[in-house]
C-alpha atoms as a PDB file:
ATOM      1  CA  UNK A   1    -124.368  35.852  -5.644  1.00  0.00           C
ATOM      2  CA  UNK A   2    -122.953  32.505  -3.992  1.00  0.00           C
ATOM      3  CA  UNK A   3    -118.667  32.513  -2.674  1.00  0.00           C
ATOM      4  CA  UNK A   4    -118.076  30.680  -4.910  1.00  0.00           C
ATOM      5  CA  UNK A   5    -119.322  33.130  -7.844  1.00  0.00           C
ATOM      6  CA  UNK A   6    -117.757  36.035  -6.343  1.00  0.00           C
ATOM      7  CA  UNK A   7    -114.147  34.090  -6.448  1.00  0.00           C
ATOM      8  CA  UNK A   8    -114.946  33.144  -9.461  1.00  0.00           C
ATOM      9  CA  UNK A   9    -115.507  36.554 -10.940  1.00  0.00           C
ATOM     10  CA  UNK A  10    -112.488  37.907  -9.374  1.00  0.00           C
ATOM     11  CA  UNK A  11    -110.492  35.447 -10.349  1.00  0.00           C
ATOM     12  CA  UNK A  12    -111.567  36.030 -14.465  1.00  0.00           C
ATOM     13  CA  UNK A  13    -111.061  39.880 -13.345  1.00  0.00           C
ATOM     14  CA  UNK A  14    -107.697  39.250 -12.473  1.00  0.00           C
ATOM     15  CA  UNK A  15    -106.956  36.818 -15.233  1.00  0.00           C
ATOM     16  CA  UNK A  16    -108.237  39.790 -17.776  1.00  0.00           C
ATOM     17  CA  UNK A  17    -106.087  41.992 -16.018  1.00  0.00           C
ATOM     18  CA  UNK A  18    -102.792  39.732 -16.675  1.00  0.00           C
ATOM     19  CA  UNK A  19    -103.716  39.446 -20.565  1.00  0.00           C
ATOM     20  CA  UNK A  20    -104.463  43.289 -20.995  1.00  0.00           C
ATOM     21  CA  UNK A  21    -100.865  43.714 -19.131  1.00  0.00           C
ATOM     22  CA  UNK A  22     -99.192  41.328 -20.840  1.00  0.00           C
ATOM     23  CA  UNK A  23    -101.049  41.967 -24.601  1.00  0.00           C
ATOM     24  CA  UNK A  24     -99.903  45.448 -24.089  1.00  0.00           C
ATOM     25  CA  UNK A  25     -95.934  44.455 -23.026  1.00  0.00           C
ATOM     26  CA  UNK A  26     -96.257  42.494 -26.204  1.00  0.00           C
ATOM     27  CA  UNK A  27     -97.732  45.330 -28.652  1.00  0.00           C
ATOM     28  CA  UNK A  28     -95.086  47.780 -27.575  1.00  0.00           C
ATOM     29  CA  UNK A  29     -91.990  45.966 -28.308  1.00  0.00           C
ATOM     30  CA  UNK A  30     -93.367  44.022 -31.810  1.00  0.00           C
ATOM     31  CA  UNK A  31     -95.168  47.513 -32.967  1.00  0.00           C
ATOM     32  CA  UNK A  32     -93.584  50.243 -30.914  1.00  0.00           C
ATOM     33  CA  UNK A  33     -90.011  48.778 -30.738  1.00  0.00           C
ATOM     34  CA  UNK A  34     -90.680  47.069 -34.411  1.00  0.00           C
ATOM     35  CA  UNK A  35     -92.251  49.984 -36.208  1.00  0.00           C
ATOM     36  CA  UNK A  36     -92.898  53.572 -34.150  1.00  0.00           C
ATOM     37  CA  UNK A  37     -89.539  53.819 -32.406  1.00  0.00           C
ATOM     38  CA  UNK A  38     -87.530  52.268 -35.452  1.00  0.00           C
ATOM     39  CA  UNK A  39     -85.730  54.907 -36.395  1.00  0.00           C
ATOM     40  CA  UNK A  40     -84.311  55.937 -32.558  1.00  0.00           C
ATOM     41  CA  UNK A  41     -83.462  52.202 -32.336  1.00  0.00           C
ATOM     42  CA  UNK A  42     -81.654  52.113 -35.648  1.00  0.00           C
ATOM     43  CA  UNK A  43     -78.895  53.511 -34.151  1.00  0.00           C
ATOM     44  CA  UNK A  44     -78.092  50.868 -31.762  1.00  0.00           C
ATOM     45  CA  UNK A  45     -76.927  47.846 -33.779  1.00  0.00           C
ATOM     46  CA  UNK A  46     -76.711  44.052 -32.609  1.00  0.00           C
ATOM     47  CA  UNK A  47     -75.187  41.344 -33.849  1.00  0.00           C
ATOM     48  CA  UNK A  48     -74.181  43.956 -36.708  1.00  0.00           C
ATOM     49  CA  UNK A  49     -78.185  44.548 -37.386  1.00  0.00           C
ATOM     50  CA  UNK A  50     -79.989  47.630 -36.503  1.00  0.00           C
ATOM     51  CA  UNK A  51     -82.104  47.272 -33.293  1.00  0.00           C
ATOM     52  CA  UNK A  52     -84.856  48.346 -34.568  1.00  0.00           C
ATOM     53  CA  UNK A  53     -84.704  46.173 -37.521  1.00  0.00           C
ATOM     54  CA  UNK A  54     -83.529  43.485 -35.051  1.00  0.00           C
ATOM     55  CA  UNK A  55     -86.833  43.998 -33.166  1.00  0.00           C
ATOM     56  CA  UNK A  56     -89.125  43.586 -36.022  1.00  0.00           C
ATOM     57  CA  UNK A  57     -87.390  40.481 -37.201  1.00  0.00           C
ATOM     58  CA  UNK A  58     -86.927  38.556 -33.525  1.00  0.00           C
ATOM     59  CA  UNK A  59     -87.285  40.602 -30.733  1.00  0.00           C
ATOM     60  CA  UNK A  60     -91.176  40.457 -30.653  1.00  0.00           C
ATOM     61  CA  UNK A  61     -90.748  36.647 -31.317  1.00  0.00           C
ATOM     62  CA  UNK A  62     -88.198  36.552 -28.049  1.00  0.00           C
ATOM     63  CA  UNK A  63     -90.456  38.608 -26.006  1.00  0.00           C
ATOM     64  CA  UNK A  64     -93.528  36.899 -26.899  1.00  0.00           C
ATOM     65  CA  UNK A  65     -91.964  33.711 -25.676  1.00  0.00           C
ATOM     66  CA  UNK A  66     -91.103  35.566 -22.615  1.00  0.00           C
ATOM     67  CA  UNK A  67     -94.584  36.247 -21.872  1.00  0.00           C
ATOM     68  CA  UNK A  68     -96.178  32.934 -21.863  1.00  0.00           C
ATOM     69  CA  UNK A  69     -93.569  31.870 -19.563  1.00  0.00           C
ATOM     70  CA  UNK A  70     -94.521  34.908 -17.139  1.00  0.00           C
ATOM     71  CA  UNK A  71     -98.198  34.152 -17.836  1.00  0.00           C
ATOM     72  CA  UNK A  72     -98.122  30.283 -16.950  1.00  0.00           C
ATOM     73  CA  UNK A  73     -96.852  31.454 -13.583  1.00  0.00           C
ATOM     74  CA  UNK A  74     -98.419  34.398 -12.858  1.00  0.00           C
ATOM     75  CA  UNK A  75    -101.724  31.891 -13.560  1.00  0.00           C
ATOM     76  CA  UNK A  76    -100.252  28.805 -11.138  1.00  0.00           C
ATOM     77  CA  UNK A  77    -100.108  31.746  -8.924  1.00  0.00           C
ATOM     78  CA  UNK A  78    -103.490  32.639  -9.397  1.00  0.00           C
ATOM     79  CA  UNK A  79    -104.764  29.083  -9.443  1.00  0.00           C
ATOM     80  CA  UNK A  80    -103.185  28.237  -5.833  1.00  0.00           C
ATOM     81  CA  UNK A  81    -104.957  31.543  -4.275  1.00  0.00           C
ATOM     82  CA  UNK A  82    -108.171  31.446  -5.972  1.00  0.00           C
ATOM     83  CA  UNK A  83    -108.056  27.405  -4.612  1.00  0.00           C
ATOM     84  CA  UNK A  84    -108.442  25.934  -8.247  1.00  0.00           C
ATOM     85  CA  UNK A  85    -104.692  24.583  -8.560  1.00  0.00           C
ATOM     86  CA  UNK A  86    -104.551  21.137  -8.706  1.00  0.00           C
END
């Protein structure tokens, strides 16, 4: 295997990583937050809502957002060591 297929697989193995980290941030707060830890969260309220409500309806959207932000720079980080920034 050439350099430049070795940086190229561990630069997709790091990429996967970020996804599987940032898939699972994502699953916990829209289904965890959303669904399994409803009823805890229901006793918070915001905005006169219950969180857990609150969660289901926007806070998955919100957070989601969040994460493409965090995984456009985690991948311009990426891209500058790796060498394949522009």
């Amino acid at each position: 295997m050439s350099d430049k297929q070795k940086r190229a697989s561990a630069y997709w193995k790091e990429n996967v990583r970020y996804l599987f980290i940032l898939l699972t941030i994502w699953f916990l707060v829209s289904y965890g937050a959303g669904i399994l830890f409803k009823d805890a969260l229901d006793t918070i309220k915001v905005g006169g809502f219950k969180l857990g409500f609150w969660f289901a309806q926007q806070g998955s959207i919100y957070v989601f957002v969040i994460l493409i932000f965090v995984y456009v720079r985690l991948m311009n980080k990426l891209d500058k060591k790796y060498g394949y920034d522009e």
